[in-house]
Protein backbone atom coordinates (compact mmCIF):
# COMPACT_ATOMS: atom_id res chain seq x y z
CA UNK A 1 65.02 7.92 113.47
CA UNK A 2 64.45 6.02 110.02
CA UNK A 3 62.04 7.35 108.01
CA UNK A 4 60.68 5.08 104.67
CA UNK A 5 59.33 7.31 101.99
CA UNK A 6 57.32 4.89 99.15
CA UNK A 7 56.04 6.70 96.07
CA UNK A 8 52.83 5.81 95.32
CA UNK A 9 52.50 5.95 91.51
CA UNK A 10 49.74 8.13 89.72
CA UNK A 11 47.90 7.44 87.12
CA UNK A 12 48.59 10.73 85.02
CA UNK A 13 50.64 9.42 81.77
CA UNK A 14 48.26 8.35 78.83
CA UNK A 15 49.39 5.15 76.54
CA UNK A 16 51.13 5.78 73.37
CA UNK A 17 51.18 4.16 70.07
CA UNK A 18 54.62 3.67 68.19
CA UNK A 19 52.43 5.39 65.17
CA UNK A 20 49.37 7.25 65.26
CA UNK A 21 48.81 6.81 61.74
CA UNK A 22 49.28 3.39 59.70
CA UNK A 23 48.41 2.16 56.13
CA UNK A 24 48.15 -1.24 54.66
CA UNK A 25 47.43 -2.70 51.30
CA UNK A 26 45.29 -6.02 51.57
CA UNK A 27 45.19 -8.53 48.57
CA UNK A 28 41.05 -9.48 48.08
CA UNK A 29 42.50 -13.24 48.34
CA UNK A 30 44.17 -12.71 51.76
CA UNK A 31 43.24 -15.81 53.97
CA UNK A 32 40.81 -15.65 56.93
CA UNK A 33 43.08 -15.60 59.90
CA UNK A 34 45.97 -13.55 58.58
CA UNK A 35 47.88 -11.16 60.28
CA UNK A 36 47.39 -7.98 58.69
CA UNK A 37 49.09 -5.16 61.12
CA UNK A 38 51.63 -7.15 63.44
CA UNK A 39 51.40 -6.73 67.56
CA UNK A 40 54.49 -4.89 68.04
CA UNK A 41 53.60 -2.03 65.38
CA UNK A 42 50.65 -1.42 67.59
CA UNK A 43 51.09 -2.13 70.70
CA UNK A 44 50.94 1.34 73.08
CA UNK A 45 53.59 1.82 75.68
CA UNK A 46 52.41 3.48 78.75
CA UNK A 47 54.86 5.55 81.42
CA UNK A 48 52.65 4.45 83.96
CA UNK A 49 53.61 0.96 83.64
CA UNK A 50 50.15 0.01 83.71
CA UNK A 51 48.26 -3.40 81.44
CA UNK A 52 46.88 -1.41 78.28
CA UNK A 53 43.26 -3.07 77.05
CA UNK A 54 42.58 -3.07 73.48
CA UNK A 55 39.27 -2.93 71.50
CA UNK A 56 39.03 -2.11 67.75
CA UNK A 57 36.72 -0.19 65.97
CA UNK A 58 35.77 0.43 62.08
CA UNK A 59 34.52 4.28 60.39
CA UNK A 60 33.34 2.86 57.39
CA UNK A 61 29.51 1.38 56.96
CA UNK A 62 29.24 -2.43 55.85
CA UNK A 63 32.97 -2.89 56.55
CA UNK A 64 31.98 -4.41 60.60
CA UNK A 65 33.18 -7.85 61.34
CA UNK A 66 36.11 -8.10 58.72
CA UNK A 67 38.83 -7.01 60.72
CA UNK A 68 39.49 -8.08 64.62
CA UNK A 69 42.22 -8.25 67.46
CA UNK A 70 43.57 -11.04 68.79
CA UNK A 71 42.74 -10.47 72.47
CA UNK A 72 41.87 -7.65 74.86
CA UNK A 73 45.11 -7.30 75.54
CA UNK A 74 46.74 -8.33 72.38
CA UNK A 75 46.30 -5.49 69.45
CA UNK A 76 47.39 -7.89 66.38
CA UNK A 77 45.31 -6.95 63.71
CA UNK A 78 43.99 -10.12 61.44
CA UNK A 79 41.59 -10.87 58.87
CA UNK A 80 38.23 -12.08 60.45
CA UNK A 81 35.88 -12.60 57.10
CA UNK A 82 36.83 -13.32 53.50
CA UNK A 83 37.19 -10.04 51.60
CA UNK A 84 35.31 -9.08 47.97
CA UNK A 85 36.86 -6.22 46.31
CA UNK A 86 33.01 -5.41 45.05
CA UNK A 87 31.43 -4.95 47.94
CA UNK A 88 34.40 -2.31 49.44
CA UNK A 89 37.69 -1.45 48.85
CA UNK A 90 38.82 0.92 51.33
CA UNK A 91 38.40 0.66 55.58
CA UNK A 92 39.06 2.81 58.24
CA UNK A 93 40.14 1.18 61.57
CA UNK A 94 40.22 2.91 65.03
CA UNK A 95 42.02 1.27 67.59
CA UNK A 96 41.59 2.31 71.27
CA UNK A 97 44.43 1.56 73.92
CA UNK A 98 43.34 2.14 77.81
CA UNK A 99 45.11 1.68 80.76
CA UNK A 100 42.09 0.67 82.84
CA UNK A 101 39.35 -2.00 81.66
CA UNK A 102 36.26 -0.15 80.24
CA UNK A 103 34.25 -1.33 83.04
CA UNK A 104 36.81 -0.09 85.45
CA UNK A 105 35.10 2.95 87.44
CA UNK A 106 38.26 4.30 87.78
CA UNK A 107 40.02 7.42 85.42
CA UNK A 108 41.33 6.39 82.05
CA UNK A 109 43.91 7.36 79.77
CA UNK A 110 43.03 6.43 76.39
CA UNK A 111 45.17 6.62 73.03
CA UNK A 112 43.62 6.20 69.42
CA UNK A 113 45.57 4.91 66.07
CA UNK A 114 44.19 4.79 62.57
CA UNK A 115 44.63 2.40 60.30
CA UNK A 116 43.54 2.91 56.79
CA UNK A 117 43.33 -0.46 55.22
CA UNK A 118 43.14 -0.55 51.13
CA UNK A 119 41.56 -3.60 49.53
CA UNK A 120 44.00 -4.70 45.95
CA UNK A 121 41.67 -6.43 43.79
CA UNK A 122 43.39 -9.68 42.99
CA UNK A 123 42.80 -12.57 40.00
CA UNK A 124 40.08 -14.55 41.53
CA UNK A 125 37.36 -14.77 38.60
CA UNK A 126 37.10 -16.34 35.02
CA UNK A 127 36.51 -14.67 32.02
CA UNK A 128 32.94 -13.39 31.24
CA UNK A 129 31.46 -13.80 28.23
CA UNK A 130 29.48 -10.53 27.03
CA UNK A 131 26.74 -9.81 27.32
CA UNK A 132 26.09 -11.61 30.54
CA UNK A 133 23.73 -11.25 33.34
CA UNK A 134 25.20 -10.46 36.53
CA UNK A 135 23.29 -11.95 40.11
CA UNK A 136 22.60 -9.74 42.80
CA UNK A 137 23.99 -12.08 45.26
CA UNK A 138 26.78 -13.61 44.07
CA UNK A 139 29.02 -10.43 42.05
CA UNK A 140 31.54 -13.19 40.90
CA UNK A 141 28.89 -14.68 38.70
CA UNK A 142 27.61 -13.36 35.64
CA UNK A 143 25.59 -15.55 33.23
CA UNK A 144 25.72 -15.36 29.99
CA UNK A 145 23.36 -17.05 26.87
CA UNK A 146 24.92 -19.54 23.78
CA UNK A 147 26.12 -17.64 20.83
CA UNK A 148 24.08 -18.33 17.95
CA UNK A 149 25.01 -18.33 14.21
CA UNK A 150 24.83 -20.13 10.29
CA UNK A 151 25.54 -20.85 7.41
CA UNK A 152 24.99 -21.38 3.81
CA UNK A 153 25.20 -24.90 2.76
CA UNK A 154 27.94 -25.49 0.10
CA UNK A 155 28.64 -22.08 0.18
CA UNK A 156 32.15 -20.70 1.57
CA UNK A 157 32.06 -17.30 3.38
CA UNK A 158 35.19 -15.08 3.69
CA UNK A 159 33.98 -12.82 6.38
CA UNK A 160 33.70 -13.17 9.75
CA UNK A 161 30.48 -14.63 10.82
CA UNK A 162 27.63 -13.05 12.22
CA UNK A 163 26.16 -14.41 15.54
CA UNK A 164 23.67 -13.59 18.14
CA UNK A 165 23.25 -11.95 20.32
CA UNK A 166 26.83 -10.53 19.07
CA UNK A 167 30.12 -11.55 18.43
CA UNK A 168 32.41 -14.04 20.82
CA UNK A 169 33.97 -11.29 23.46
CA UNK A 170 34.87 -12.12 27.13
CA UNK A 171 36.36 -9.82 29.24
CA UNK A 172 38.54 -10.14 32.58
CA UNK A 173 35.99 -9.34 35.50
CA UNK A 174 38.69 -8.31 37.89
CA UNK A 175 38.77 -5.24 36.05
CA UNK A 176 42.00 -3.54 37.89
CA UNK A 177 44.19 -6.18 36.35
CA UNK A 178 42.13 -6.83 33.14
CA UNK A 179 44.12 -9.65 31.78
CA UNK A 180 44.49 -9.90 27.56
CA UNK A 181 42.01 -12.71 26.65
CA UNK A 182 42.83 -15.54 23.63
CA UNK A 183 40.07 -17.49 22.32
CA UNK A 184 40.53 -21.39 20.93
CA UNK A 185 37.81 -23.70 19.59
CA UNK A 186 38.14 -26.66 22.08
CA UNK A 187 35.13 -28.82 20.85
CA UNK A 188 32.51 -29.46 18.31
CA UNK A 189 34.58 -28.19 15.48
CA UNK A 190 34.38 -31.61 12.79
CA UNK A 191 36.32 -31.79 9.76
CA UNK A 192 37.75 -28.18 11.60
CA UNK A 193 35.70 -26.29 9.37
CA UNK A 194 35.85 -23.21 11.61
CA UNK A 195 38.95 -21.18 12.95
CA UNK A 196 38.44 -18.63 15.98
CA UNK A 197 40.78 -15.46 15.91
CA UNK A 198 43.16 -15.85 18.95
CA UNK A 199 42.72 -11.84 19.53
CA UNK A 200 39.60 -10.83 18.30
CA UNK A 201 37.38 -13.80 18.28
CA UNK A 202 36.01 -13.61 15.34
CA UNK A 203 34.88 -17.24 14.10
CA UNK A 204 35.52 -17.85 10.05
CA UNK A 205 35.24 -20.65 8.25
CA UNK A 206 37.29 -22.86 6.61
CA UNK A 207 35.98 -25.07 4.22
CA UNK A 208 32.44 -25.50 3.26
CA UNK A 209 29.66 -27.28 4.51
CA UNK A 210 28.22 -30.16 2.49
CA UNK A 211 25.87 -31.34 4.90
CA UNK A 212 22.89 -30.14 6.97
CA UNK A 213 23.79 -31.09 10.45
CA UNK A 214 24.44 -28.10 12.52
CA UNK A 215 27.66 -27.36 14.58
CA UNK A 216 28.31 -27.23 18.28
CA UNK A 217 30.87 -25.52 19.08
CA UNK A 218 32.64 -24.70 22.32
CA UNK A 219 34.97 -21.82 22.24
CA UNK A 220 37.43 -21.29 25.40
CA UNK A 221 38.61 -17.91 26.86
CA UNK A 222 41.90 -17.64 28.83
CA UNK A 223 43.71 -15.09 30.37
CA UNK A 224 47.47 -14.77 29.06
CA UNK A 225 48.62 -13.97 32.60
CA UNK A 226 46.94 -16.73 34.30
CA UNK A 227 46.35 -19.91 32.25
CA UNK A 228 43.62 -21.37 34.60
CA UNK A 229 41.41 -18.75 34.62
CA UNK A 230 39.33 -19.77 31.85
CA UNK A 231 35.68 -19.93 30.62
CA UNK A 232 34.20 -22.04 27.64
CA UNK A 233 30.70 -20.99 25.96
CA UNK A 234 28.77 -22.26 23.21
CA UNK A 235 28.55 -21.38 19.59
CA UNK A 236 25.57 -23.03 17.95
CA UNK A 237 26.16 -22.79 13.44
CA UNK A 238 23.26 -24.05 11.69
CA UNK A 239 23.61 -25.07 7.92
CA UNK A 240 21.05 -24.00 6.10
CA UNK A 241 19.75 -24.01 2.01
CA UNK A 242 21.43 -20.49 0.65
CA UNK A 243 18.06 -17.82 0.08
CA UNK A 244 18.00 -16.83 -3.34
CA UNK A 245 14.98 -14.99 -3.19
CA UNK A 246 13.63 -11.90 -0.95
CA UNK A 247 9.85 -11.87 0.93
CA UNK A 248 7.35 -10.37 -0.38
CA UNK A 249 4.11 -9.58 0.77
CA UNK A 250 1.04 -11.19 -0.79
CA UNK A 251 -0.72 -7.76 -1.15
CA UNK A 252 0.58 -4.48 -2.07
CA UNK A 253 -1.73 -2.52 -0.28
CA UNK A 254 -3.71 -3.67 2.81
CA UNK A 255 -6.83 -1.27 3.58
CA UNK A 256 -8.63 -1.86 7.17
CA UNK A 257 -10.50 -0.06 9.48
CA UNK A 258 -11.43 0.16 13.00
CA UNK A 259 -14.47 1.76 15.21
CA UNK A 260 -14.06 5.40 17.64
CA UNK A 261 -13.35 4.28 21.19
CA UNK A 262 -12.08 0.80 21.14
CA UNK A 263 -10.00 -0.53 24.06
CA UNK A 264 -6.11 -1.41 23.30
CA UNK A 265 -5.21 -4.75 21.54
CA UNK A 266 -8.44 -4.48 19.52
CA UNK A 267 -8.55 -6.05 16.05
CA UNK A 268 -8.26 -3.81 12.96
CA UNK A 269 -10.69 -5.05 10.56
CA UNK A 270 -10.31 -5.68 6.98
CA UNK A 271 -11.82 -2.38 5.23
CA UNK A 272 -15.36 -3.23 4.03
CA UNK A 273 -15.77 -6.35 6.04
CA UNK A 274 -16.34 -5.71 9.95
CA UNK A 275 -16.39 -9.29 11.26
CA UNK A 276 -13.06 -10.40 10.08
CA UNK A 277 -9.58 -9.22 11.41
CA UNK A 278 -7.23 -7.72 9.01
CA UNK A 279 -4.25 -10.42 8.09
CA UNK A 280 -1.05 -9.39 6.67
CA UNK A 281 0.88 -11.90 5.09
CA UNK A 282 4.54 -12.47 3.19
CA UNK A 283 5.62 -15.49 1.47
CA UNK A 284 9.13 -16.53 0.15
CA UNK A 285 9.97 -18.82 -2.68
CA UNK A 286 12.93 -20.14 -0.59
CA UNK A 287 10.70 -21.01 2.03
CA UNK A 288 7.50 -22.24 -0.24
CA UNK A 289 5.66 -24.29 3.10
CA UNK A 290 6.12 -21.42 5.77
């Protein structure tokens, strides 16, 4: 008598990741689409012999949607959404291999990896010019206001000049690498009156002015490292008439008065005259018409 013995195999052996545990450093200018944890360092082997389904999870909030398998059944790891290095720079991934569908009534075995994905902030902004206004929806912009300055007319000045709303100073937003910044004068500088310190930016002059007509000036900021990463802004120099003579204020003393219980932004009135506002006034000889 022959008797034929067939093993039916049981599902009793869980899947198992070559490593539990992986780590991966992630430029900020990686490319939508791009591999970042290959198939065969996660795909789970299972004793069982059975087809291992995939699905891929994230721990960390506002970090959903950036990261994404290939298939149900293929565990490649790639980059699903641009990446800002502002808006996170670390992410936890959980990825879950089964060896039944997760529909599938049936018992499952199920295996987890983590992989802890670090963001490297990478040289993807201009210079900023400071200060600057940063917008709330766009963190790679912030806008900053012409630099304002003058001069005396005939008149050469040794020292750096003074300018508002402070002196020329950009700064490398991508603050992890934080690139040296040079300065140049790039337009707007006639008869190249003015010189901009590479280093410091501080704008001198050098010669003097003999006319009135103001300057425009564009100054340019560049990173060392990274030649086209650069940002110009604009340094308005008036020429004006040297003052020779300080304000002064037409009275010594002004006396006024005002009444018990009047509402904010009242008038003060002049003391000893109730109808008309009190008027302080300064003149300067420089200035003989303002």
């Amino acid at each position: 008598l022959e008797i034929v013995v067939i093993i039916l195999n049981e599902n009793d052996n869980s899947p198992v990741f070559p490593q539990p545990n992986l780590t991966r450093d992630v430029p900020e200018d990686t490319k939508v689409g791009t591999a970042i944890v290959a198939r065969e360092e996660v795909t789970a082997s299972d004793a069982d012999l059975d087809t291992i389904y995939y699905e891929l999870t994230t721990t960390v909030q506002d970090t959903d949607g950036y990261f994404a398998i290939r298939g149900v059944n293929n565990p490649e790891i790639y980059l699903q959404k641009a990446l800002d290095y502002d808006r996170f720079n670390l992410a936890t991934l959980l990825l879950y291999a089964r060896d039944r569908p997760v529909s599938s009534p049936e018992p499952t075995n199920t295996a987890t990896a983590t992989i802890t994905i670090t963001i490297k902030q990478s040289d993807t902004r201009a210079p900023w010019f400071l200060p600057c206004t940063r917008l709330h929806s766009d963190t790679s912009v912030c806008i900053s206001s012409p630099y304002s300055g003058r001069v005396n007319i005939s008149e050469m000045s040794t020292d750096p000049l003074l300018l508002e709303p402070g002196p020329i100073y950009a700064v490398d937003p991508d603050y992890t690498i934080n690139d040296r910044i040079v300065y140049s004068i790039v337009g707007g500088n006639t008869d190249a009156v003015f010189s901009v310190d590479e280093d410091t930016g501080n704008l001198t002059m050098n010669k003097i002015v003999t006319s009135p007509d103001s300057f425009l000036l564009q100054v340019m900021a560049t990173q060392v490292s990274n030649i086209r990463k650069y940002s110009v802004a604009t340094v308005e120099i008036k020429v004006i008439n040297k003052s020779n003579f300080p304000p002064y204020f037409e009275n010594r003393v002004y006396n006024g008065m005002v009444y018990v219980g009047l509402p904010q932004r009242s008038f003060v009135y002049q003391a000893g005259d109730p109808s008309t506002p009190l008027v302080i006034t300064a003149m300067d000889q420089d200035f003989p018409d303002v």
